[in-house]
Protein backbone atom coordinates (compact mmCIF):
# COMPACT_ATOMS: atom_id res chain seq x y z
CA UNK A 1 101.49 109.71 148.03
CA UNK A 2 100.56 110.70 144.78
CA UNK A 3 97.59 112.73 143.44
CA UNK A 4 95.93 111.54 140.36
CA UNK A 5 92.82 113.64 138.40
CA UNK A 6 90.63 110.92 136.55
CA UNK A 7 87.75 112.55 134.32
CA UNK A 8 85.20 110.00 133.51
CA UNK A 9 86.19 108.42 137.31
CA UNK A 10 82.34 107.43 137.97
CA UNK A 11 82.09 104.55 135.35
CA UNK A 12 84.10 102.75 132.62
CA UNK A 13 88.18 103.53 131.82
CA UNK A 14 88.10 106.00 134.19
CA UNK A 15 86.73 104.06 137.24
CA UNK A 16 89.22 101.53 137.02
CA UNK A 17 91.93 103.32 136.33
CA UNK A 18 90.91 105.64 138.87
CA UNK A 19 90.66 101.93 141.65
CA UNK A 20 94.32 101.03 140.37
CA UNK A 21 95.66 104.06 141.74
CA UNK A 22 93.34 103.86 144.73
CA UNK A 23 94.78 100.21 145.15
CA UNK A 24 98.59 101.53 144.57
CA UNK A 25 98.13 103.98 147.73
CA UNK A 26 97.50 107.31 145.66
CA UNK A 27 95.04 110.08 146.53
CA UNK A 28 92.53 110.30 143.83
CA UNK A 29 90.09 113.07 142.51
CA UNK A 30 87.24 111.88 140.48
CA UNK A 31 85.76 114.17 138.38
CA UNK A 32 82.72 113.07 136.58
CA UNK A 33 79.19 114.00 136.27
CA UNK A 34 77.49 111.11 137.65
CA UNK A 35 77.31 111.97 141.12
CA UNK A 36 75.81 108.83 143.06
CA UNK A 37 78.81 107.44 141.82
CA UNK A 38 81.06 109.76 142.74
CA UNK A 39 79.46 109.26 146.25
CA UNK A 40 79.66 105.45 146.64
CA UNK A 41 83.41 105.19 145.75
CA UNK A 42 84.06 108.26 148.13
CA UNK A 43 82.51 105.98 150.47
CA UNK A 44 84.51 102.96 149.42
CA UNK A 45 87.54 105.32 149.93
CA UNK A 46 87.22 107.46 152.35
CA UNK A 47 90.46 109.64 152.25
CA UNK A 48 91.54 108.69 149.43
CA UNK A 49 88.98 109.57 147.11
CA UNK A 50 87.57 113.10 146.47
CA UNK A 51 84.71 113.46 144.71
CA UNK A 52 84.07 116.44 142.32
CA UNK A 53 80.95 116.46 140.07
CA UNK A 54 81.35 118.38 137.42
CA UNK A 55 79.80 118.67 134.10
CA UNK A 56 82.69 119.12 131.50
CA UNK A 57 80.52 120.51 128.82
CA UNK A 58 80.64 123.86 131.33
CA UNK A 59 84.09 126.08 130.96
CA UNK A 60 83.12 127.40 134.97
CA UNK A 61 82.40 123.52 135.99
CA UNK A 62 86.02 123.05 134.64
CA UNK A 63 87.17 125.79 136.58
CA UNK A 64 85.85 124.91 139.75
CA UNK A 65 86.90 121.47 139.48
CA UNK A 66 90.51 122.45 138.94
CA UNK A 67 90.54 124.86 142.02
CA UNK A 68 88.86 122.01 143.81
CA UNK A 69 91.38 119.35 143.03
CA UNK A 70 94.90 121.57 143.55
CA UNK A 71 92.92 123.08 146.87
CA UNK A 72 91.96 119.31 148.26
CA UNK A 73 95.31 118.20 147.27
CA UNK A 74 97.72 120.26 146.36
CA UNK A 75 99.65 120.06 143.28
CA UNK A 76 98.33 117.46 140.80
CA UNK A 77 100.72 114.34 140.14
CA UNK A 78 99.14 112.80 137.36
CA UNK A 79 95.75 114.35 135.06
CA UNK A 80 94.21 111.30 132.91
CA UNK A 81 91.09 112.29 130.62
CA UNK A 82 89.40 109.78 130.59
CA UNK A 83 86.07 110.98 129.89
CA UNK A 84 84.67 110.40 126.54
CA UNK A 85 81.29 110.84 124.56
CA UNK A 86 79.84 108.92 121.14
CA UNK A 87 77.46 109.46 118.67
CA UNK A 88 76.96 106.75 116.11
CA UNK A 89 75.50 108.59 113.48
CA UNK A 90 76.05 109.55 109.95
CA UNK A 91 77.71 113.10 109.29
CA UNK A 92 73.90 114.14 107.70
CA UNK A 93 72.25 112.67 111.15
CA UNK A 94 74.46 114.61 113.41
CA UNK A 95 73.27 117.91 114.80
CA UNK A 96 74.72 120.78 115.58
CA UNK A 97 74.28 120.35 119.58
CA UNK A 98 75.34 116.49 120.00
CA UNK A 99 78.50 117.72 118.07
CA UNK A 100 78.91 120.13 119.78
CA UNK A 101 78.79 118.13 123.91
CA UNK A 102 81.11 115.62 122.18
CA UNK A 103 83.99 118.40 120.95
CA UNK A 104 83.24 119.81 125.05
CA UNK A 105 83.79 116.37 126.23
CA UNK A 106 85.91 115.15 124.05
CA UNK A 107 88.30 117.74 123.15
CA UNK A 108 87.45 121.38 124.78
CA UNK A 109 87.36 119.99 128.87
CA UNK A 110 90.84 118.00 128.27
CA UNK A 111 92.62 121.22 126.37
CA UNK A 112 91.26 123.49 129.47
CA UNK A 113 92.05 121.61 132.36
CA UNK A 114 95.40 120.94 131.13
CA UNK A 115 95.72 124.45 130.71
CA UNK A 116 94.15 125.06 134.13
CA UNK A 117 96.37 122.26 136.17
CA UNK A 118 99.69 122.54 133.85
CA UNK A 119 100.74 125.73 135.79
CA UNK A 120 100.98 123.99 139.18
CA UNK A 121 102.93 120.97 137.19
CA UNK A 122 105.40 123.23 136.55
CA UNK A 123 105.97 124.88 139.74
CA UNK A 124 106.11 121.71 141.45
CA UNK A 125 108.77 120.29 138.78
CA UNK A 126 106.98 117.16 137.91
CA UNK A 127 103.80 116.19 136.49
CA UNK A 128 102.39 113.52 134.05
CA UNK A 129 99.05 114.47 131.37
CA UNK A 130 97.49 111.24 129.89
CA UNK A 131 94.99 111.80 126.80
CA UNK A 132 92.99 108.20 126.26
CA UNK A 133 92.01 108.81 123.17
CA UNK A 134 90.82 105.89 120.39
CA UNK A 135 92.14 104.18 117.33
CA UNK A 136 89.67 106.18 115.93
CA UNK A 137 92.04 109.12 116.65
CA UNK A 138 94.30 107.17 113.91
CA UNK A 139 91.55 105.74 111.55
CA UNK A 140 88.11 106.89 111.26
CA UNK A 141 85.32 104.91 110.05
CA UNK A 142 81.72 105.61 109.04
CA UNK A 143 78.68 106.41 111.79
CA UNK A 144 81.90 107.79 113.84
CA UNK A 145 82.77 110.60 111.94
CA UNK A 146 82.01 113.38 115.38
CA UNK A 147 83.72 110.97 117.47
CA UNK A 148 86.81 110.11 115.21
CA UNK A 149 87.64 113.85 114.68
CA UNK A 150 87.39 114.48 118.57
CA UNK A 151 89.93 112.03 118.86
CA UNK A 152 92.20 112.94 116.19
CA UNK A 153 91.95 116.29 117.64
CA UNK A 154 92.76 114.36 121.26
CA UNK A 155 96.11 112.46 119.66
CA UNK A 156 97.22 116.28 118.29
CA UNK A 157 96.62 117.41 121.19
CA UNK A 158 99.11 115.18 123.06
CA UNK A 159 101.66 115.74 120.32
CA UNK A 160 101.40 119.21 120.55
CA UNK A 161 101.82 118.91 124.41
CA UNK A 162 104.35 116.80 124.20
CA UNK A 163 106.24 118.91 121.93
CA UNK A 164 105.89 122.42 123.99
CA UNK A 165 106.88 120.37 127.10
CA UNK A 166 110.11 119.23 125.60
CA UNK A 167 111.32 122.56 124.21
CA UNK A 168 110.92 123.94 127.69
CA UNK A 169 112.66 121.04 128.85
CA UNK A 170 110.20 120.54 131.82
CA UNK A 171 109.95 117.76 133.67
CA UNK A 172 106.37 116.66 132.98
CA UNK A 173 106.11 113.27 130.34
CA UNK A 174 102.19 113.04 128.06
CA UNK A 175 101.19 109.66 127.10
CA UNK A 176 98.59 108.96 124.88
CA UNK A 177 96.63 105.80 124.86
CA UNK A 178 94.87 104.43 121.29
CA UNK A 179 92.70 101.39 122.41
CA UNK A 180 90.50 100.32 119.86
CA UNK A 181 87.19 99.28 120.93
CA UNK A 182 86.34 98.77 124.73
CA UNK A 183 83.64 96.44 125.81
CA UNK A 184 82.44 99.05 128.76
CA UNK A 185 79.06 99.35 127.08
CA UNK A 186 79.99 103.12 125.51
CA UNK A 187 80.16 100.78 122.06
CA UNK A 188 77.86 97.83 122.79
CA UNK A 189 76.75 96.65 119.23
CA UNK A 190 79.97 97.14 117.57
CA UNK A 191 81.57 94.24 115.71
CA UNK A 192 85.11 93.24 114.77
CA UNK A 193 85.52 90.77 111.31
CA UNK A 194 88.87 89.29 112.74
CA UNK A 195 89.10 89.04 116.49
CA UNK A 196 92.41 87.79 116.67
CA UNK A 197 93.72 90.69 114.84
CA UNK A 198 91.45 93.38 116.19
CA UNK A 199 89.67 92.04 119.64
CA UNK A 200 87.11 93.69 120.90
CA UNK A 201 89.21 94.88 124.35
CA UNK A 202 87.95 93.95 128.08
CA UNK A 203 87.91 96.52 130.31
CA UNK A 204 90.04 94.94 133.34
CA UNK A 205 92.84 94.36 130.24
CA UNK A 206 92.38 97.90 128.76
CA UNK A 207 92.64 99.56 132.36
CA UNK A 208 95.61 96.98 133.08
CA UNK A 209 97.62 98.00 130.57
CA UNK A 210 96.98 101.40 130.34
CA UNK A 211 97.52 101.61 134.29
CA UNK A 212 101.14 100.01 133.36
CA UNK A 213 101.87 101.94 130.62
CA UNK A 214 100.97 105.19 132.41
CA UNK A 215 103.40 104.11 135.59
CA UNK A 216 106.07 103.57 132.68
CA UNK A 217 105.48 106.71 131.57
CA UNK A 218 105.12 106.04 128.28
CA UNK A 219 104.90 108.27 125.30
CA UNK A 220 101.82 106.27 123.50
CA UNK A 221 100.41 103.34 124.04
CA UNK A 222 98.23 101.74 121.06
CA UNK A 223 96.44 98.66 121.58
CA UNK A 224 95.63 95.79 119.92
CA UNK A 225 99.46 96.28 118.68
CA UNK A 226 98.28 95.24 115.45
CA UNK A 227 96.34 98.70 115.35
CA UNK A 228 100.33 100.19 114.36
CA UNK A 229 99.56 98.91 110.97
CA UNK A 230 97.40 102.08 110.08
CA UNK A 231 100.75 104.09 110.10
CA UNK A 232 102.29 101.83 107.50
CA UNK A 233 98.56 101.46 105.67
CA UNK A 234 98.49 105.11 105.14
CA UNK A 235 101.19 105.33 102.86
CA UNK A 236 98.88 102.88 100.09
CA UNK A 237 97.23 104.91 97.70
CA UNK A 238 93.74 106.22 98.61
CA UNK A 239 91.59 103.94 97.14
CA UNK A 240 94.07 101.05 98.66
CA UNK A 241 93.37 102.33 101.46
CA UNK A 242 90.34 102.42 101.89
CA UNK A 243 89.59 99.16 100.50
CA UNK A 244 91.92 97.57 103.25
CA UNK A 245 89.96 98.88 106.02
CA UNK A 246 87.01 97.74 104.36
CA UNK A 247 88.32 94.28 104.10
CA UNK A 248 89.68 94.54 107.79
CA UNK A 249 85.57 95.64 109.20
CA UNK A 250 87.13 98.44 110.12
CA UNK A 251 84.63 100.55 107.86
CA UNK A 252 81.61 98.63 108.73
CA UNK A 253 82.18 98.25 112.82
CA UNK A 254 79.89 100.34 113.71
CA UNK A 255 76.91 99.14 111.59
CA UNK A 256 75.20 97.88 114.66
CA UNK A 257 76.39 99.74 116.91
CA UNK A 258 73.77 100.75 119.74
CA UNK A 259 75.68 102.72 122.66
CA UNK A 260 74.52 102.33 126.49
């Protein structure tokens, strides 16, 4: 039996990735803020689930939450942040305290409880950190901009990671996961010009593939696939560039865009 750390466990991503694991047999801690809902799938698990409430804007909440997963469960198997924050406002609109929950959601609670739960990963010889982070981690758009450079800093983060992990040679794989928009309701009002190049994702396929892609252990998963493009788009000239992801709706997805 495996032990899994989901951030975000309570809703969204994070709950069903956190049920697929559940499902599979594993031991999962939840760590989210939402506590009712921490409770109910604790009851829906008994065992199997353990519950930690945490809010990840708090370095000691982090803390605590580490020390209560490796205590409850030993060594962690698996650590997926999950948990994720928006604000879709224009860079003039955003102030200083909403940018600065979303870099403590977003960027600071994943970088510290790697750090915190990476030491046991080691020990124990095996381990597995999964960063979901967004296509806006690879493009950024407008009304996004404190959310697309969390995630960029998310997708560096992995790299990094990855990179530190490899010239130890330890035994631990990262995978990060670039979805582009999810309908859980954390976007609700976003729009997509061409669906059958950029669909707006369900959540039962997001959390499907990124369960399967996280048992694969795969380096990065990116979805829609046609979300790759942006590597090849962002050798066009500025201006080119820009254009194209105007003509895509890239630029203008998140003109309605209304959160929960």
């Amino acid at each position: 039996m495996r032990t899994v750390v989901v951030t975000g466990a309570a809703s969204g991503v994070g709950r069903g990735l956190a049920e697929r694991f559940l499902a599979a047999g594993d031991r999962v801690v939840g760590i989210d803020i939402q506590e009712a809902e921490l409770r109910a799938m604790a009851g829906a698990w008994p065992g199997a689930f353990h519950a930690v409430t945490c809010d990840l804007t708090r370095p000691h909440d982090l803390e605590r939450a580490a020390k209560e997963a490796e205590s409850a469960t030993g060594s962690v198997d698996i650590l997926i942040h999950s948990a994720g924050i928006v604000a879709g406002r224009a860079v003039a609109e955003v102030d200083n305290d909403t940018l600065e929950r979303i870099f403590r959601v977003n960027v600071f609670a994943p970088f510290t409880l790697t750090r915190l739960l990476l030491p046991g990963m080691l020990r124990a010889g095996r381990g597995h950190v999964v960063t979901v982070a967004s296509a806006g981690g690879l493009v950024a758009t407008t009304r996004m901009a404190a959310y697309a450079s969390s995630k960029f800093a998310a997708v560096g983060f992995d790299e990094a990671l990855r990179l530190e992990l490899g010239r130890l040679g330890a035994p631990i794989a990262t995978t990060v996961i670039c979805p582009y928009y999810i309908d859980t309701g954390m976007f609700s009002g976003v729009r997509t010009r061409f669906s059958w190049l950029l669909p707006i994702l369900s959540t039962d396929e997001a959390v499907a593939r990124m369960y399967r892609a996280i048992e694969k252990r795969r380096k990065r998963l990116i979805m829609p696939r046609f979300v790759y493009a942006v590597f090849l788009a962002r050798l066009l000239p500025v201006t080119w560039f820009d254009t194209l992801m105007s003509f895509l709706g890239v630029t203008s997805s998140m003109d309605e865009f209304r959160g929960r």
